[in-house]
C-alpha atoms as a PDB file:
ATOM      1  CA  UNK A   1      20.653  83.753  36.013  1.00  0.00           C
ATOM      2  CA  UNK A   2      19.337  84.723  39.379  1.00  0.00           C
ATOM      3  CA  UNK A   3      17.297  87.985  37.806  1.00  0.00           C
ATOM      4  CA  UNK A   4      15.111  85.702  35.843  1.00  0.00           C
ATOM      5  CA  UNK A   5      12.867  84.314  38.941  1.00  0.00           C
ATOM      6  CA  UNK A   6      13.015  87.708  40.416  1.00  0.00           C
ATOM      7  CA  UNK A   7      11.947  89.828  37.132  1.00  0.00           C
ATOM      8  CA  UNK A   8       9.444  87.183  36.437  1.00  0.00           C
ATOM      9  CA  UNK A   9       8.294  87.512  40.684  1.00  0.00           C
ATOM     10  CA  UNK A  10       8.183  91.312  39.566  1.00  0.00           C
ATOM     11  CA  UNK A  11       6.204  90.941  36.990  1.00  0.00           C
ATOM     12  CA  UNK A  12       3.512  88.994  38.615  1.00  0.00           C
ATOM     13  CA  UNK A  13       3.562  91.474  41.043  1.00  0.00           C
ATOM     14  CA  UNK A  14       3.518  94.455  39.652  1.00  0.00           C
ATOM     15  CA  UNK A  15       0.746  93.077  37.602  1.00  0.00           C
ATOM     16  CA  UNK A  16      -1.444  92.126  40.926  1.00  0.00           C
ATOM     17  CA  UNK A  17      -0.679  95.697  42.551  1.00  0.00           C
ATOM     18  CA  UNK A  18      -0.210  98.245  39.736  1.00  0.00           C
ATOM     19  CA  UNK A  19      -3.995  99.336  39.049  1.00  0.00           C
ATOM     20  CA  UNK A  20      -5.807  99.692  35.645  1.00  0.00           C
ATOM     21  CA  UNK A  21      -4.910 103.102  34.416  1.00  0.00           C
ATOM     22  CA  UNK A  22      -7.104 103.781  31.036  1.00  0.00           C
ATOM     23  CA  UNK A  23      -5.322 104.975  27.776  1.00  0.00           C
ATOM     24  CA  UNK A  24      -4.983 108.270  27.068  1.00  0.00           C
ATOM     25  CA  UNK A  25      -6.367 108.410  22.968  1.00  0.00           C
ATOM     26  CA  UNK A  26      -5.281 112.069  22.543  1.00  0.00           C
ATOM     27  CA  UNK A  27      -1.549 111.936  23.526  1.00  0.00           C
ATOM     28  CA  UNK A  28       1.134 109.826  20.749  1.00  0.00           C
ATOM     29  CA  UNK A  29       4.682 108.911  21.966  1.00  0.00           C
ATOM     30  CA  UNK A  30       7.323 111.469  21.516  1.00  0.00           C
ATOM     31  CA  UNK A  31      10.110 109.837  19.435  1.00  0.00           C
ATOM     32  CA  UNK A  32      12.019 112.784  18.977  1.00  0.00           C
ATOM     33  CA  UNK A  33      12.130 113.166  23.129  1.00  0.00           C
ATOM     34  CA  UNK A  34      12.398 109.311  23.309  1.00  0.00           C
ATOM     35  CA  UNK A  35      14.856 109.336  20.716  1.00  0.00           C
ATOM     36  CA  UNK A  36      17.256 111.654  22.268  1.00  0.00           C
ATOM     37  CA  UNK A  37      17.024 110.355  25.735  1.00  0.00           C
ATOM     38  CA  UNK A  38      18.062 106.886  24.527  1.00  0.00           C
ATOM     39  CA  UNK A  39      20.861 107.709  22.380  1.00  0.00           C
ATOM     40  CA  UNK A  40      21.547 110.044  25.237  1.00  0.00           C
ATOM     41  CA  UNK A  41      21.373 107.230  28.164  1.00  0.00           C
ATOM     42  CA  UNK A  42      22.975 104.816  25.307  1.00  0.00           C
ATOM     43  CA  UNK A  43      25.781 106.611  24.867  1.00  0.00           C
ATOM     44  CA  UNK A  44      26.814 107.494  28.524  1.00  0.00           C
ATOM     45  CA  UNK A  45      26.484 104.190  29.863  1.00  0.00           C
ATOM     46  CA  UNK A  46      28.563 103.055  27.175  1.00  0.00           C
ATOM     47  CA  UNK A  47      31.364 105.321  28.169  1.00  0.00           C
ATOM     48  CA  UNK A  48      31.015 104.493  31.705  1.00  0.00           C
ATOM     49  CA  UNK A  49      31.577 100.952  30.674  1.00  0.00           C
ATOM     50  CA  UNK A  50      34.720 101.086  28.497  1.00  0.00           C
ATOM     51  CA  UNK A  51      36.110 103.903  30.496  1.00  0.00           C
ATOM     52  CA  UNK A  52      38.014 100.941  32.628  1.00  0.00           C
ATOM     53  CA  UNK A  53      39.194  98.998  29.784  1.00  0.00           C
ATOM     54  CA  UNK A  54      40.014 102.067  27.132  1.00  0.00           C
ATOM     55  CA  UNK A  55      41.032 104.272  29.621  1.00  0.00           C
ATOM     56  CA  UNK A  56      38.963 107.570  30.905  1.00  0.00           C
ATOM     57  CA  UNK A  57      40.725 109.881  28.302  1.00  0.00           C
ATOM     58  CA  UNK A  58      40.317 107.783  25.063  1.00  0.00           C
ATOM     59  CA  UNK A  59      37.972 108.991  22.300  1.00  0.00           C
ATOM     60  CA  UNK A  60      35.768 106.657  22.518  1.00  0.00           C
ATOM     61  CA  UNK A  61      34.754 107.382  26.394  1.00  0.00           C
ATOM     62  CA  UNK A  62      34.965 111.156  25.743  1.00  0.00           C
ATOM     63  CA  UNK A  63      32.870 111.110  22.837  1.00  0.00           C
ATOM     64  CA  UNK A  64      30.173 108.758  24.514  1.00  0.00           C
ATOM     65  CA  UNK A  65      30.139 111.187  27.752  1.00  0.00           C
ATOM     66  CA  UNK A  66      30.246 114.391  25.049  1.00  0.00           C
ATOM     67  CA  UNK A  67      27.596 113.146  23.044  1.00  0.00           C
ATOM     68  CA  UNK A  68      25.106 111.630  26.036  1.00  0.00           C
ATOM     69  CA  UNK A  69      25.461 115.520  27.423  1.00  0.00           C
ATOM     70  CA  UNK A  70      24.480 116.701  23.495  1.00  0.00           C
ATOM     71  CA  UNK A  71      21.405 114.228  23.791  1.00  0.00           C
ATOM     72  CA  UNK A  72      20.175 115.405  27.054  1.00  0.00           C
ATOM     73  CA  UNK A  73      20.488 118.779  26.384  1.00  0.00           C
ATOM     74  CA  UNK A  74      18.928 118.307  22.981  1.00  0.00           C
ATOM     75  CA  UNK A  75      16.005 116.104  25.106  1.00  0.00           C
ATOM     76  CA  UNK A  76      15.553 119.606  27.433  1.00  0.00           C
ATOM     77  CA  UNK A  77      14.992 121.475  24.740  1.00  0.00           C
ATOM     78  CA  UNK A  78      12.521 119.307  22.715  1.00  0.00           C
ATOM     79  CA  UNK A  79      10.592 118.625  25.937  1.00  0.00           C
ATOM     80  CA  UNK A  80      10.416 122.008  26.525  1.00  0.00           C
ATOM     81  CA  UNK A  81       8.584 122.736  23.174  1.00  0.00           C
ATOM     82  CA  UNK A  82       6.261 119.407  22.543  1.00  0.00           C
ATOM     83  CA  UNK A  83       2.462 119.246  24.100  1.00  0.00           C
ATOM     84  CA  UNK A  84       3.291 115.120  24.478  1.00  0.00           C
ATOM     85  CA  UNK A  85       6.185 114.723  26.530  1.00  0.00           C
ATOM     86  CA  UNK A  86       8.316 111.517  27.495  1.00  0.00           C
ATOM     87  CA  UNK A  87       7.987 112.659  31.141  1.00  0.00           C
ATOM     88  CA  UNK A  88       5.509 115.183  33.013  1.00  0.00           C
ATOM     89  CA  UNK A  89       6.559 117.797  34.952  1.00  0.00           C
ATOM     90  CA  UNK A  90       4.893 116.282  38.037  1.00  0.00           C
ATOM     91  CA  UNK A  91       7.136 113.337  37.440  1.00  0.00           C
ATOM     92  CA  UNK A  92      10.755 115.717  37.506  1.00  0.00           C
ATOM     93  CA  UNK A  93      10.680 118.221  40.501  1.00  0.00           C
ATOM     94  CA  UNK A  94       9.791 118.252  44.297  1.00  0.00           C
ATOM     95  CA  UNK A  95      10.891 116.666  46.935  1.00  0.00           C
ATOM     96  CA  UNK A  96       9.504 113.464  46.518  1.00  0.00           C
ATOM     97  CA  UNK A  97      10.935 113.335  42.970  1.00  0.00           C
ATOM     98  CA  UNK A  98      14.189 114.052  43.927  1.00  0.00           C
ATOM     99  CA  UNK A  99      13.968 111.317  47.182  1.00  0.00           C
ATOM    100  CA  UNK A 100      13.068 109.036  45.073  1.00  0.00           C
ATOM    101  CA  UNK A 101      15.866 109.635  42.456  1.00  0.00           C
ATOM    102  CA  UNK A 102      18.668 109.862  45.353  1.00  0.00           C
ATOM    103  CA  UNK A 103      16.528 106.154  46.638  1.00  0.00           C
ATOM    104  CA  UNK A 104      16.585 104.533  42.936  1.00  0.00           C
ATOM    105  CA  UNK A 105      20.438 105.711  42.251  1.00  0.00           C
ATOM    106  CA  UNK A 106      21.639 104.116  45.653  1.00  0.00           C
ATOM    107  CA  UNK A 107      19.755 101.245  45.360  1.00  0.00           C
ATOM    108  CA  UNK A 108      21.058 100.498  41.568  1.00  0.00           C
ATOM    109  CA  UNK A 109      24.458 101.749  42.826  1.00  0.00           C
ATOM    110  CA  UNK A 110      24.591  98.949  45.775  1.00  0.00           C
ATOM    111  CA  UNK A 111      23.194  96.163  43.368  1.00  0.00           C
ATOM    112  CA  UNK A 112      25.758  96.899  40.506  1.00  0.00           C
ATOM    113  CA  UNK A 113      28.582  96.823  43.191  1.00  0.00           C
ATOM    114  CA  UNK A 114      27.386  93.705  44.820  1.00  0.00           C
ATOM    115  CA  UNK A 115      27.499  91.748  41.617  1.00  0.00           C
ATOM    116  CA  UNK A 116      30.662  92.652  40.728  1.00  0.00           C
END
């Protein structure tokens, strides 16, 4: 219950800092990229979560961690080909991208070991 005040604290937030940024008309959402990636992320943190209980070698966990590497293979390759993407290539390499990556990991790394 404690992430409610401090999503809604985000949200107000986020709203006061975050500027205006018009909509883009010409570009449509990618479902097959968005598709992929979310069966893909669906599907790996799944394993990672029964891997405990089910143990690290049961179907189930291999299957989730075989199929999540299918998906984000299979979301490389349809990026690669579609003018609309899920994520721009500004957004994936450099540096800063991969600082902030290492930051984001660490930081939901220390909160999911915290809590537990």
């Amino acid at each position: 219950m404690a992430q409610v005040p401090l999503t809604l604290a985000t949200l107000f937030l986020a709203a006061a800092v975050l500027p205006e940024v018009p909509a883009d008309r010409s570009s449509r959402f990618d479902i097959p990229g968005g598709g992929t990636l979310g069966l893909g992320a669906l599907s790996l943190l799944l394993a990672i979560n029964r891997g405990p209980k089910e143990g690290w070698t049961s179907a189930l966990v291999l299957g989730g961690i075989a199929l999540a590497m299918t998906m984000f293979a299979t979301f490389i390759a349809i990026e690669r080909r579609v003018s609309t993407r899920c994520f721009h290539s500004c957004t994936c390499g450099g540096a800063t991208s991969r600082s902030r990556s290492r930051r984001q990991f660490f930081t939901n790394f220390a909160y999911m070991v915290g809590s537990s």
